[in-house]
C-alpha atoms as a PDB file:
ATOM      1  CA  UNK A   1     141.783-103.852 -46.311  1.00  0.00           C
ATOM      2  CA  UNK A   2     137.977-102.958 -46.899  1.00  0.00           C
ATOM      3  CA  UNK A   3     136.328-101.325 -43.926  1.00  0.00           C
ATOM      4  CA  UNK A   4     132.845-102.763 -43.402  1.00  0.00           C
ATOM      5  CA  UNK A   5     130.569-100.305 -41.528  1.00  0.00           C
ATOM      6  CA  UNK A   6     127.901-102.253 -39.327  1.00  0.00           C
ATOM      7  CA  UNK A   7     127.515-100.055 -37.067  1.00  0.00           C
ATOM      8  CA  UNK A   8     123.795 -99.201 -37.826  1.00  0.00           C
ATOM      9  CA  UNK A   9     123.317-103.207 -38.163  1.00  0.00           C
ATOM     10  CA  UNK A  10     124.627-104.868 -34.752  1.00  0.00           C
ATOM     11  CA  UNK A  11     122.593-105.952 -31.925  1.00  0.00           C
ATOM     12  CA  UNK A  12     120.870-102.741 -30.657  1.00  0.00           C
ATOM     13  CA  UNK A  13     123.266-100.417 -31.627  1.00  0.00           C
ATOM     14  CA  UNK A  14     119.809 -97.617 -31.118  1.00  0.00           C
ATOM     15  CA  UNK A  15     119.335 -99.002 -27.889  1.00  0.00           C
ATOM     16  CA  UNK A  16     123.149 -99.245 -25.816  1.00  0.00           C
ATOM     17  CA  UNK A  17     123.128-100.346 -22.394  1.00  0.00           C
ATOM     18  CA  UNK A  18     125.657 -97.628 -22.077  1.00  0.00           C
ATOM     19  CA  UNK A  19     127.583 -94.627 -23.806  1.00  0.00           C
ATOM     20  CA  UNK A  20     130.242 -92.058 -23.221  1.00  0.00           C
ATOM     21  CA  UNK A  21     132.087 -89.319 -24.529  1.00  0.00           C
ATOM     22  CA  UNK A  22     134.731 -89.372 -27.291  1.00  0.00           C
ATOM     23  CA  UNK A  23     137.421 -87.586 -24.826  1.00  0.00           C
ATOM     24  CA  UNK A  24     136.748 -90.502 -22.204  1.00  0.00           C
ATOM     25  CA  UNK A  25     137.989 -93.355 -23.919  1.00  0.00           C
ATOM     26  CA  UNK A  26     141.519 -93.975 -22.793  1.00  0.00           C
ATOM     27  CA  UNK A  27     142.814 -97.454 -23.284  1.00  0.00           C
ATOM     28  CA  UNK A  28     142.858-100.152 -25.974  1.00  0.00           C
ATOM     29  CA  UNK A  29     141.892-103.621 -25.693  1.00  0.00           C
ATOM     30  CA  UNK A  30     143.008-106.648 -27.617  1.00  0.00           C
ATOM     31  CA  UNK A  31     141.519-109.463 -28.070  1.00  0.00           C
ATOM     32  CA  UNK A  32     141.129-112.760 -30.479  1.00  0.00           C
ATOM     33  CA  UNK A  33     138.095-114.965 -30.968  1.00  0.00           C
ATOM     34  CA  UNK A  34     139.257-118.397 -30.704  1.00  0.00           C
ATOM     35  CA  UNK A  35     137.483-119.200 -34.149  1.00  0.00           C
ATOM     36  CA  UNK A  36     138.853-120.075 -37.023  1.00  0.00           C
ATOM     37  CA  UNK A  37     135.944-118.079 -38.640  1.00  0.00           C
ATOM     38  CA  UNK A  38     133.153-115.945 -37.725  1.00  0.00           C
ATOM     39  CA  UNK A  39     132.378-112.370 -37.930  1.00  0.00           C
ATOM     40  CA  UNK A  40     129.567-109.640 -36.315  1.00  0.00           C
ATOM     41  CA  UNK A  41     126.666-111.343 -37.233  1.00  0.00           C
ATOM     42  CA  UNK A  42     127.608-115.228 -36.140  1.00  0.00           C
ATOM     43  CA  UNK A  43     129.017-113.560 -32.519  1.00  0.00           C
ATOM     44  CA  UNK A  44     125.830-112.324 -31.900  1.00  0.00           C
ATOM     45  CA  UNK A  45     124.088-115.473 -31.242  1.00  0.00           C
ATOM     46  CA  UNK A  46     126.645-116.064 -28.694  1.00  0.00           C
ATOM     47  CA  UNK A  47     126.318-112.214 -27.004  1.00  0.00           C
ATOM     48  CA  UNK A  48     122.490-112.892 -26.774  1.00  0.00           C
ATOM     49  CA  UNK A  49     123.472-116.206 -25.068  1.00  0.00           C
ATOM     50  CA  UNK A  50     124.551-114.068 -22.683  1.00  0.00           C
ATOM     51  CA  UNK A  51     121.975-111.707 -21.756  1.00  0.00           C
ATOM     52  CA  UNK A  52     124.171-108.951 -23.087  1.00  0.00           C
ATOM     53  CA  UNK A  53     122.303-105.680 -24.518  1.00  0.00           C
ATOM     54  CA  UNK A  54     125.435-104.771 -26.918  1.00  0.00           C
ATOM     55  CA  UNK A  55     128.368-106.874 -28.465  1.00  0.00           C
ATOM     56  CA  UNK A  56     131.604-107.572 -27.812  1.00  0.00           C
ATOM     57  CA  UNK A  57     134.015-105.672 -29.768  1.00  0.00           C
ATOM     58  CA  UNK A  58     134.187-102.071 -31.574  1.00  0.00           C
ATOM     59  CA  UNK A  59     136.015-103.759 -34.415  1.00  0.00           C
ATOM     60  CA  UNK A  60     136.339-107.061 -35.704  1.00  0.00           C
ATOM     61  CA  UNK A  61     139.185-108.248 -38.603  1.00  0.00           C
ATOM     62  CA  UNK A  62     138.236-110.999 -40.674  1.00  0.00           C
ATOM     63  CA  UNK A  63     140.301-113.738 -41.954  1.00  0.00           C
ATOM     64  CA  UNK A  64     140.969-112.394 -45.146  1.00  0.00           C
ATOM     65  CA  UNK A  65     142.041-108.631 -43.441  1.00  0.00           C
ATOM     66  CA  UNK A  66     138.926-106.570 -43.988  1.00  0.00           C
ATOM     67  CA  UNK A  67     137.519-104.985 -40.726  1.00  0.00           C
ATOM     68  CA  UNK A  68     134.015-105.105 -39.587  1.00  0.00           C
ATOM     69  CA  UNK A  69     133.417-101.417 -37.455  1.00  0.00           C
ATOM     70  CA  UNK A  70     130.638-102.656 -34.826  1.00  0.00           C
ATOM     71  CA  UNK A  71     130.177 -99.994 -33.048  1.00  0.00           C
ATOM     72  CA  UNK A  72     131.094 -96.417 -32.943  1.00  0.00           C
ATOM     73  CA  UNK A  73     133.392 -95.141 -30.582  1.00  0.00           C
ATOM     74  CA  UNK A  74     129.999 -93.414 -28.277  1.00  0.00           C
ATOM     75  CA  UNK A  75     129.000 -96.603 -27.537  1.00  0.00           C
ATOM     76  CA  UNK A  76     130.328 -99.052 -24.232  1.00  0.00           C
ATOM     77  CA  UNK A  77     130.568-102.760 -25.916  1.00  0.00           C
ATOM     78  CA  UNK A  78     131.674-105.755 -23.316  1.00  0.00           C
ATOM     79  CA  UNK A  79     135.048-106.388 -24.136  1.00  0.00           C
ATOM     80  CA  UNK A  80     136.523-106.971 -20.669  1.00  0.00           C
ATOM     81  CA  UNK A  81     134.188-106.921 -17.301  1.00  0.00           C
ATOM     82  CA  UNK A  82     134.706-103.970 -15.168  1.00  0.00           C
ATOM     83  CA  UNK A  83     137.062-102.204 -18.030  1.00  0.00           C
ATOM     84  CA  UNK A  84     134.546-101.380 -20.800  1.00  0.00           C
ATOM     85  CA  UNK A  85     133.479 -97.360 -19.900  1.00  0.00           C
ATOM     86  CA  UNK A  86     136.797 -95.924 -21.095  1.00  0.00           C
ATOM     87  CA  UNK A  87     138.161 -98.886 -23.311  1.00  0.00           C
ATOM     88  CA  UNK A  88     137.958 -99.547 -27.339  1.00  0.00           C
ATOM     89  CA  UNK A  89     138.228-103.548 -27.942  1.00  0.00           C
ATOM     90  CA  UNK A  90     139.470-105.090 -31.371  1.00  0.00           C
ATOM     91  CA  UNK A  91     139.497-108.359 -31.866  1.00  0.00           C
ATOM     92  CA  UNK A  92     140.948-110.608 -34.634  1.00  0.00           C
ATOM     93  CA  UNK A  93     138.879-113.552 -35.717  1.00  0.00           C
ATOM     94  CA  UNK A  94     141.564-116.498 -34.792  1.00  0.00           C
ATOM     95  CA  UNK A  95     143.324-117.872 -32.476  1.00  0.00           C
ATOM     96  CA  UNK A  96     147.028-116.489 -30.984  1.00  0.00           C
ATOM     97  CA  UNK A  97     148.170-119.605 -29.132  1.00  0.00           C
ATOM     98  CA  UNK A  98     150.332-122.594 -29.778  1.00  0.00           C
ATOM     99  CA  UNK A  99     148.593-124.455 -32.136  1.00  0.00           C
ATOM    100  CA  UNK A 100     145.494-122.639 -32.850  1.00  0.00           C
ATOM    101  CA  UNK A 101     144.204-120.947 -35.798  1.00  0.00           C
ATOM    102  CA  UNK A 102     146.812-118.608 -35.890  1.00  0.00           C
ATOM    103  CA  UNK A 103     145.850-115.007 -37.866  1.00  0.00           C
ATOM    104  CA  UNK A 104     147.121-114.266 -41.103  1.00  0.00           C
ATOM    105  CA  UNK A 105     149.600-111.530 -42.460  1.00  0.00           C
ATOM    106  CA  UNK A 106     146.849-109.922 -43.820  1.00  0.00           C
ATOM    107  CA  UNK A 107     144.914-109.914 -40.317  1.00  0.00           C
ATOM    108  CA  UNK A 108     148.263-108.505 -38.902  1.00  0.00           C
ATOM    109  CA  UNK A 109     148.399-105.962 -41.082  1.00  0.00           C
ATOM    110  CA  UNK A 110     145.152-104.601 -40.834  1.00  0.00           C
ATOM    111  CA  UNK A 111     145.537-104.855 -36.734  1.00  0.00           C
ATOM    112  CA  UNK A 112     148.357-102.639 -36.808  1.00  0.00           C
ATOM    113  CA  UNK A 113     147.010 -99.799 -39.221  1.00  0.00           C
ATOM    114  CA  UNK A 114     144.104 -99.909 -36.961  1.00  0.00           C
ATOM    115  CA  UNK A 115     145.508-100.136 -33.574  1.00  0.00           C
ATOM    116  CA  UNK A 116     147.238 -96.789 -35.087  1.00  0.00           C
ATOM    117  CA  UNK A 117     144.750 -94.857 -36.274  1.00  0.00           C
ATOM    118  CA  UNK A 118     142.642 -95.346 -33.222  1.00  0.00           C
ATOM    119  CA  UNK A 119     145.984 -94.241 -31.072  1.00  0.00           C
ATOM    120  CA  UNK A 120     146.047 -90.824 -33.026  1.00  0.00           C
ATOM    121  CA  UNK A 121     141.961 -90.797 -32.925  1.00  0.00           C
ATOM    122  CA  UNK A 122     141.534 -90.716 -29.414  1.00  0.00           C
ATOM    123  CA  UNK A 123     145.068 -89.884 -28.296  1.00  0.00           C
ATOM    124  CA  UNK A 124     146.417 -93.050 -26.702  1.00  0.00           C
ATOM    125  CA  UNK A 125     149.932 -93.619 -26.142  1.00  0.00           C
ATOM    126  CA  UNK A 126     151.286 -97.314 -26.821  1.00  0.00           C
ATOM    127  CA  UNK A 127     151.725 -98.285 -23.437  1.00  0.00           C
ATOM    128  CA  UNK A 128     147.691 -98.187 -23.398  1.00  0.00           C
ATOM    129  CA  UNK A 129     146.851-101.107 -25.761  1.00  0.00           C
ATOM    130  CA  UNK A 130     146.793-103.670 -23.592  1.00  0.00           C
ATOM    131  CA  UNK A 131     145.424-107.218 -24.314  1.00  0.00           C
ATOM    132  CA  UNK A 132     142.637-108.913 -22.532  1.00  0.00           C
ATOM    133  CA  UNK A 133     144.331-110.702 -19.675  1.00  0.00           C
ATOM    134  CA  UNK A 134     146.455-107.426 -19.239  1.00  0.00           C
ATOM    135  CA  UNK A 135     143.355-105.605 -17.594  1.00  0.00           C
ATOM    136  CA  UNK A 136     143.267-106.362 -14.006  1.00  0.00           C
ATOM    137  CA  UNK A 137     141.031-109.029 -12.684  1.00  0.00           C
ATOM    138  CA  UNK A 138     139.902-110.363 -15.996  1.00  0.00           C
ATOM    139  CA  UNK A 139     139.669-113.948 -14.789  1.00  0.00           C
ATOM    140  CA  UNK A 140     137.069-113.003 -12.174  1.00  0.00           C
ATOM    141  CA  UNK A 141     134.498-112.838 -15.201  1.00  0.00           C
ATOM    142  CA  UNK A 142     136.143-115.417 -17.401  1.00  0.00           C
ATOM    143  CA  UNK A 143     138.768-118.002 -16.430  1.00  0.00           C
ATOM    144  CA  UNK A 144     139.872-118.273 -20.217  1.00  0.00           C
ATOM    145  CA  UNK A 145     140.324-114.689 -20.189  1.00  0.00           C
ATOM    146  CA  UNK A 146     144.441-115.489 -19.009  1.00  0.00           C
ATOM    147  CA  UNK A 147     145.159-116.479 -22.559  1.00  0.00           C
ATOM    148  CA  UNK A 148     143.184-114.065 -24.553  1.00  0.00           C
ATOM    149  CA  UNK A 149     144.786-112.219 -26.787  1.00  0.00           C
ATOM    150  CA  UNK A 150     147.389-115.123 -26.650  1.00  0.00           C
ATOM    151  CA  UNK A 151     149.610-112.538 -28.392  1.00  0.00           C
ATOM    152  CA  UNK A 152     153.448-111.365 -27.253  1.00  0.00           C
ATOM    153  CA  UNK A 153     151.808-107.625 -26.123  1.00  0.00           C
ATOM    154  CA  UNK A 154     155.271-106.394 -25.902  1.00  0.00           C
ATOM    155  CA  UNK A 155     156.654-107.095 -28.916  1.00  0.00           C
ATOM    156  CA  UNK A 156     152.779-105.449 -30.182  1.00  0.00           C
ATOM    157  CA  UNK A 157     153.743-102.444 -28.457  1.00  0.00           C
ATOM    158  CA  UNK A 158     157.376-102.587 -29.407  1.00  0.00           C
ATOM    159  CA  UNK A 159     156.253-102.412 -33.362  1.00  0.00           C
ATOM    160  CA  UNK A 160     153.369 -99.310 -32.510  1.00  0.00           C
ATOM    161  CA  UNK A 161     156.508 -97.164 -31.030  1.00  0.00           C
ATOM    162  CA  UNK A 162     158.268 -97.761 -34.138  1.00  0.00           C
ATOM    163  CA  UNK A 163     158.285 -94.585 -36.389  1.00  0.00           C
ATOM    164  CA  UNK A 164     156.264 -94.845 -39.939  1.00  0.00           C
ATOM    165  CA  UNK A 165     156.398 -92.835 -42.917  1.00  0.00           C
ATOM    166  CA  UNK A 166     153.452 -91.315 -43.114  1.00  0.00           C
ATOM    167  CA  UNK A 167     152.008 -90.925 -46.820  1.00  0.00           C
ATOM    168  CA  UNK A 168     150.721 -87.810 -48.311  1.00  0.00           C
ATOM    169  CA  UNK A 169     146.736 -87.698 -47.049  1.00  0.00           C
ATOM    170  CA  UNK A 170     144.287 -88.821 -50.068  1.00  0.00           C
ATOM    171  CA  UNK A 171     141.118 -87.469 -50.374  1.00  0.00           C
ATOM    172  CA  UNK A 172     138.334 -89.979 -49.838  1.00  0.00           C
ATOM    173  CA  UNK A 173     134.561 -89.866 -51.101  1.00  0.00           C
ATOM    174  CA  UNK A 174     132.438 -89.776 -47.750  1.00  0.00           C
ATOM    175  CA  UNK A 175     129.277 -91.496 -47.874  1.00  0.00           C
ATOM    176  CA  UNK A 176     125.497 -90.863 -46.469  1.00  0.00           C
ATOM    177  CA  UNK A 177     122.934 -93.458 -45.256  1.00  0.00           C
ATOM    178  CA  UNK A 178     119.149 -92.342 -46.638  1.00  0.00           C
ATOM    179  CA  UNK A 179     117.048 -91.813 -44.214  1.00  0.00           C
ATOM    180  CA  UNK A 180     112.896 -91.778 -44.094  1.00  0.00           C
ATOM    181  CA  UNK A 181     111.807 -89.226 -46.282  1.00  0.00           C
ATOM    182  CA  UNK A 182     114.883 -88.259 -47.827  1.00  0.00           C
ATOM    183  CA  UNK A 183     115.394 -87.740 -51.645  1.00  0.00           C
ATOM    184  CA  UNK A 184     118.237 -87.319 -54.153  1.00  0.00           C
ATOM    185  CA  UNK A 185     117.271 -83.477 -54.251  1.00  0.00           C
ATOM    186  CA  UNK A 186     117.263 -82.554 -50.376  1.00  0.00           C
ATOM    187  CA  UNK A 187     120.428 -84.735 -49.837  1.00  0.00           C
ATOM    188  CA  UNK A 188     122.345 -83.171 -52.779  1.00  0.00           C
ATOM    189  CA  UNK A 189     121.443 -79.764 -51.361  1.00  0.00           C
ATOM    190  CA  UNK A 190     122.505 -80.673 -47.221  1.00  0.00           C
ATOM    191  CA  UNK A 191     126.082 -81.690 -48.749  1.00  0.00           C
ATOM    192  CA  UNK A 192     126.196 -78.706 -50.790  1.00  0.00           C
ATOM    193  CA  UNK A 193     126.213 -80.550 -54.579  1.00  0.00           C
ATOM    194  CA  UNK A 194     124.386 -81.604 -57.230  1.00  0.00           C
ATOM    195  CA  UNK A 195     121.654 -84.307 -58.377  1.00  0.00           C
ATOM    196  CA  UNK A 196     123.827 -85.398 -61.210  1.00  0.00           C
ATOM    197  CA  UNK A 197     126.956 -85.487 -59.259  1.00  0.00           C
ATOM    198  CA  UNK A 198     124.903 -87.672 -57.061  1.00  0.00           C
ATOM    199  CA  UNK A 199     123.996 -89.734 -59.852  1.00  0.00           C
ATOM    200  CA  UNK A 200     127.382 -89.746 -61.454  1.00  0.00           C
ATOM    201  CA  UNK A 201     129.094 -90.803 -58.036  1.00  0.00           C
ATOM    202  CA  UNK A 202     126.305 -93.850 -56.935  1.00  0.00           C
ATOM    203  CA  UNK A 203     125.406 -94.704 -60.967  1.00  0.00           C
ATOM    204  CA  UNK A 204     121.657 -94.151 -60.446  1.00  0.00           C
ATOM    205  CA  UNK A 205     119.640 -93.759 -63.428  1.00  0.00           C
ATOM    206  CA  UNK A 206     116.168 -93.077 -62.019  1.00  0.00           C
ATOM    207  CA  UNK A 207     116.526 -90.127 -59.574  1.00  0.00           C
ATOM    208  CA  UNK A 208     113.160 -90.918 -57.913  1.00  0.00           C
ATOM    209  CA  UNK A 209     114.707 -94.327 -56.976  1.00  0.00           C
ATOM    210  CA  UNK A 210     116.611 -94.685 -53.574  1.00  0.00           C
ATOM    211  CA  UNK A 211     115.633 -96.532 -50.600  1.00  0.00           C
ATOM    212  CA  UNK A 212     115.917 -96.246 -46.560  1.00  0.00           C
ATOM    213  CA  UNK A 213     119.000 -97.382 -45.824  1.00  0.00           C
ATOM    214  CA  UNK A 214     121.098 -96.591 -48.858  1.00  0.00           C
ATOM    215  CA  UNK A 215     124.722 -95.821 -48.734  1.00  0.00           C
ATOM    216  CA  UNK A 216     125.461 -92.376 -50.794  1.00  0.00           C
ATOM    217  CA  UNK A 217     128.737 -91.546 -52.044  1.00  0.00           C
ATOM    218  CA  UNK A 218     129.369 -87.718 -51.580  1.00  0.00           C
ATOM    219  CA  UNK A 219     131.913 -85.755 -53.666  1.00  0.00           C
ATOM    220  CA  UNK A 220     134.941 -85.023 -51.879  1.00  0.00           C
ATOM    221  CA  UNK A 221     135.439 -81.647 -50.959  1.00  0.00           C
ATOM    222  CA  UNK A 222     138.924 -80.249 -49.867  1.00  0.00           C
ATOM    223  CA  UNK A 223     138.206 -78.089 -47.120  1.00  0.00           C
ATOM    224  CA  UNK A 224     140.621 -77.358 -44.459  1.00  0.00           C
ATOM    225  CA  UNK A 225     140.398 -75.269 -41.221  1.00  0.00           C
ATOM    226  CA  UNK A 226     143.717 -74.479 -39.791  1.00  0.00           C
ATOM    227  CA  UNK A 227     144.709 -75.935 -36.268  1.00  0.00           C
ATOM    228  CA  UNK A 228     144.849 -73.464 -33.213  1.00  0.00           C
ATOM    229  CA  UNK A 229     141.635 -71.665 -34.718  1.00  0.00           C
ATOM    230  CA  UNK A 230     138.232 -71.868 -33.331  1.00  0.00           C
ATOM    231  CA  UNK A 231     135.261 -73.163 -35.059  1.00  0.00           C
ATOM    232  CA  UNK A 232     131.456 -73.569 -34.642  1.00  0.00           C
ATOM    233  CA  UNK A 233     129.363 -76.383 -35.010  1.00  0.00           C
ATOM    234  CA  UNK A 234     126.456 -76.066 -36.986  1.00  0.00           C
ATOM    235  CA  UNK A 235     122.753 -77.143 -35.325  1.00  0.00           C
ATOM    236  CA  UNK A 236     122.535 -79.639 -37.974  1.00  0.00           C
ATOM    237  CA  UNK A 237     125.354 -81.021 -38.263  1.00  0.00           C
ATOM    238  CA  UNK A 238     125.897 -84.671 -38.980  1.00  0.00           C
ATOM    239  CA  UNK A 239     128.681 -87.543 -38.724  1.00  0.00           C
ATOM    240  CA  UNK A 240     130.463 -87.023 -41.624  1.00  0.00           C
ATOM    241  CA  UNK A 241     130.408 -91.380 -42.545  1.00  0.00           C
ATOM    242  CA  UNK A 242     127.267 -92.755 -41.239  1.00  0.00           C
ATOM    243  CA  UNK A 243     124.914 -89.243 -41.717  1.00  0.00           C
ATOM    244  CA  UNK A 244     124.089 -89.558 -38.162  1.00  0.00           C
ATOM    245  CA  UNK A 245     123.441 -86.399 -36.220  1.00  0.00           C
ATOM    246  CA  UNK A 246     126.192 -86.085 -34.015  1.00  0.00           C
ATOM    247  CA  UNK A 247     125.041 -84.887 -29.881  1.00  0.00           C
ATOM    248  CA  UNK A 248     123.332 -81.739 -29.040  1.00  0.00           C
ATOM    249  CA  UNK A 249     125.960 -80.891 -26.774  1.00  0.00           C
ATOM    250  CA  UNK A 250     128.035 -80.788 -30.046  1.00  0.00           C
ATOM    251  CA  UNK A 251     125.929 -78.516 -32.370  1.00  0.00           C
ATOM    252  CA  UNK A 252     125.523 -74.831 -32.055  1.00  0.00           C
ATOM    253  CA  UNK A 253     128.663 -74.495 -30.094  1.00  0.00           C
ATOM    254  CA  UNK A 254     131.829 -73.051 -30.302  1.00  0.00           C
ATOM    255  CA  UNK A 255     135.126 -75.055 -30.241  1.00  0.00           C
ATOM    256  CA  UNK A 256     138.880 -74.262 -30.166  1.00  0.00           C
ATOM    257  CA  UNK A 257     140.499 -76.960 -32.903  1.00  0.00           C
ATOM    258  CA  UNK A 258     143.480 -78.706 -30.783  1.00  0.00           C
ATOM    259  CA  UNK A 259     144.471 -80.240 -34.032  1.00  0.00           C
ATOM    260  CA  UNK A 260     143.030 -81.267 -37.363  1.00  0.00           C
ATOM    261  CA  UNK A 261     143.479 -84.167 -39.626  1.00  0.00           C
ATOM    262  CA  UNK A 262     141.949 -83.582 -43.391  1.00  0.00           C
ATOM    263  CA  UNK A 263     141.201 -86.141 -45.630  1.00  0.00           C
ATOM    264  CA  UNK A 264     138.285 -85.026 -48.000  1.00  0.00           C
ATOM    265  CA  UNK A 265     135.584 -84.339 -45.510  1.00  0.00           C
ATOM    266  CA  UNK A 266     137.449 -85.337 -42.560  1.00  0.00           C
ATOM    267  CA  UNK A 267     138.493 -83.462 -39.263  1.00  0.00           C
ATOM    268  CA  UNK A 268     139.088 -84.095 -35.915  1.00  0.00           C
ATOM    269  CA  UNK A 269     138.527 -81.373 -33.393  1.00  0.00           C
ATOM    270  CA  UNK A 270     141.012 -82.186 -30.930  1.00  0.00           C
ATOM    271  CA  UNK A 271     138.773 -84.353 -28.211  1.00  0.00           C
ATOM    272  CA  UNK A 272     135.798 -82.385 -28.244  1.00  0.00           C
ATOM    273  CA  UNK A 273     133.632 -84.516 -30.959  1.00  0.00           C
ATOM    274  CA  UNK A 274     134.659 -87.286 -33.457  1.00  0.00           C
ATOM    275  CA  UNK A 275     134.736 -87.111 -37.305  1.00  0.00           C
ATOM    276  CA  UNK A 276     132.505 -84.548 -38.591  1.00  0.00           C
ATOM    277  CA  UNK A 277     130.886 -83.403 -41.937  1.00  0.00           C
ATOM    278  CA  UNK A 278     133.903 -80.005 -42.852  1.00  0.00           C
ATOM    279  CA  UNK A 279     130.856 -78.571 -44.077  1.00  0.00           C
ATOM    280  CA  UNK A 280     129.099 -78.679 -40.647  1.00  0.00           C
ATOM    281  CA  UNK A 281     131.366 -76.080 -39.523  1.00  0.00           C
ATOM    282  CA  UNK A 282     132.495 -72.757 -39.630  1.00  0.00           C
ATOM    283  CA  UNK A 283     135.350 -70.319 -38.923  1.00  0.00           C
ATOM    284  CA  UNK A 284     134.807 -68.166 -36.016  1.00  0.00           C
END
């Protein structure tokens, strides 16, 4: 499963009709396409069809199991009328009922590893992924919204309550998006390493040579802050995958750690702010 960040690509992801707070999202939606194919880009014809400002989904998994991340989690997408302001929608690019394009093991797969991690990202028990027509009154904006996902939600749920062996964390490299500006030099010295580890990591020869809009590899960095401690957030810190600046009301502030996860630059302050940048933070 490759994870395919979009999420500074879809339609008017800088401009969102709407956005919220991490600790507000509190349910799951599932849904399917009805397409055998399709992905982000071929949806969005559809979405503008509409009149709709933003797409449909958060996250999209593609026929052959890799997932397409839309949106990030700030942002309200339409996944289900009425529903949206405290809701995260997946959807899987097929078709769950009787004789449609059903998904593959692969799509399966991917659903349930992401299903999960979003559960333990923002904290939702199983009984809160719910399907499309499991949302109250979703026919009043869509009559074929009765048979979306088309999937057995129970026996869904029944397979997230199941216990799984968890393996031991791996680091991962997290990556940076250049912005205007921006060179090898002032980005190796933000993420606290070198122009030739830079180099080494993204196999640029000519250090003068990177464009807007470049994806970075960063050297991972095992830091780890200890939960039940308190932390502040620096004034510039950033999102520790896209290199987005995360909120103001984030930065500069102090913050007890409910729990953390750590996987190379990863950690998750409990529901105050999403994943940050480890070095974005300090012990207090």
């Amino acid at each position: 499963m490759n994870i395919i960040d979009l999420t500074r690509q879809s339609m008017n992801w800088n401009n969102p009709f709407q956005t919220r707070l991490i600790n507000q999202i509190r349910r799951i939606g599932i849904h399917h396409t009805a397409t055998a194919t399709g992905n982000q880009k071929t949806f969005e014809n559809h979405w503008r069809n509409l009149g709709w400002r933003n797409g449909g989904y958060h996250e999209i998994i593609l026929p052959n199991g890799d997932v397409e991340i839309c949106y990030t989690p700030d942002i309200v997408v339409n996944g289900v009328g009425d529903h949206n302001s405290d809701s995260y929608h997946i959807a899987v690019v097929g078709n769950f009922r009787p004789g449609g394009h059903q998904p593959s093991q692969k799509q399966m797969k991917s659903l349930i590893e992401r299903i999960r991690f979003n559960m333990n990202r923002f904290t939702i028990p199983a009984n809160r992924v719910l399907g499309h027509n499991e949302f109250p009154n979703t026919t009043r904006f869509n009559h074929r919204s009765n048979t979306c996902p088309g999937q057995n939600m129970n026996a869904l749920r029944d397979v997230l309550m199941r216990p799984t062996i968890q393996p031991s964390p791996q680091p991962v490299s997290p990556i940076h998006t250049v912005r205007p500006n921006e060179t090898l030099s002032s980005i190796a010295r933000y993420y606290r390493t070198t122009v030739t580890e830079l180099q080494r990591l993204n196999h640029i020869q000519n250090v003068n040579l990177i464009r807007v809009g470049q994806v970075l590899r960063l050297p991972t960095q095992n830091i780890t802050i200890e939960a039940g401690s308190r932390v502040r957030v620096n004034d510039s810190a950033r999102h520790w995958a896209t290199g987005e600046a995360i909120p103001n009301w984030v930065r500069g502030r102090t913050y007890g750690v409910i729990e953390t996860r750590r996987s190379g630059q990863e950690l998750l302050l409990g529901s105050v702010v999403s994943w940050i940048n480890l070095n974005d933070v300090t012990s207090v």
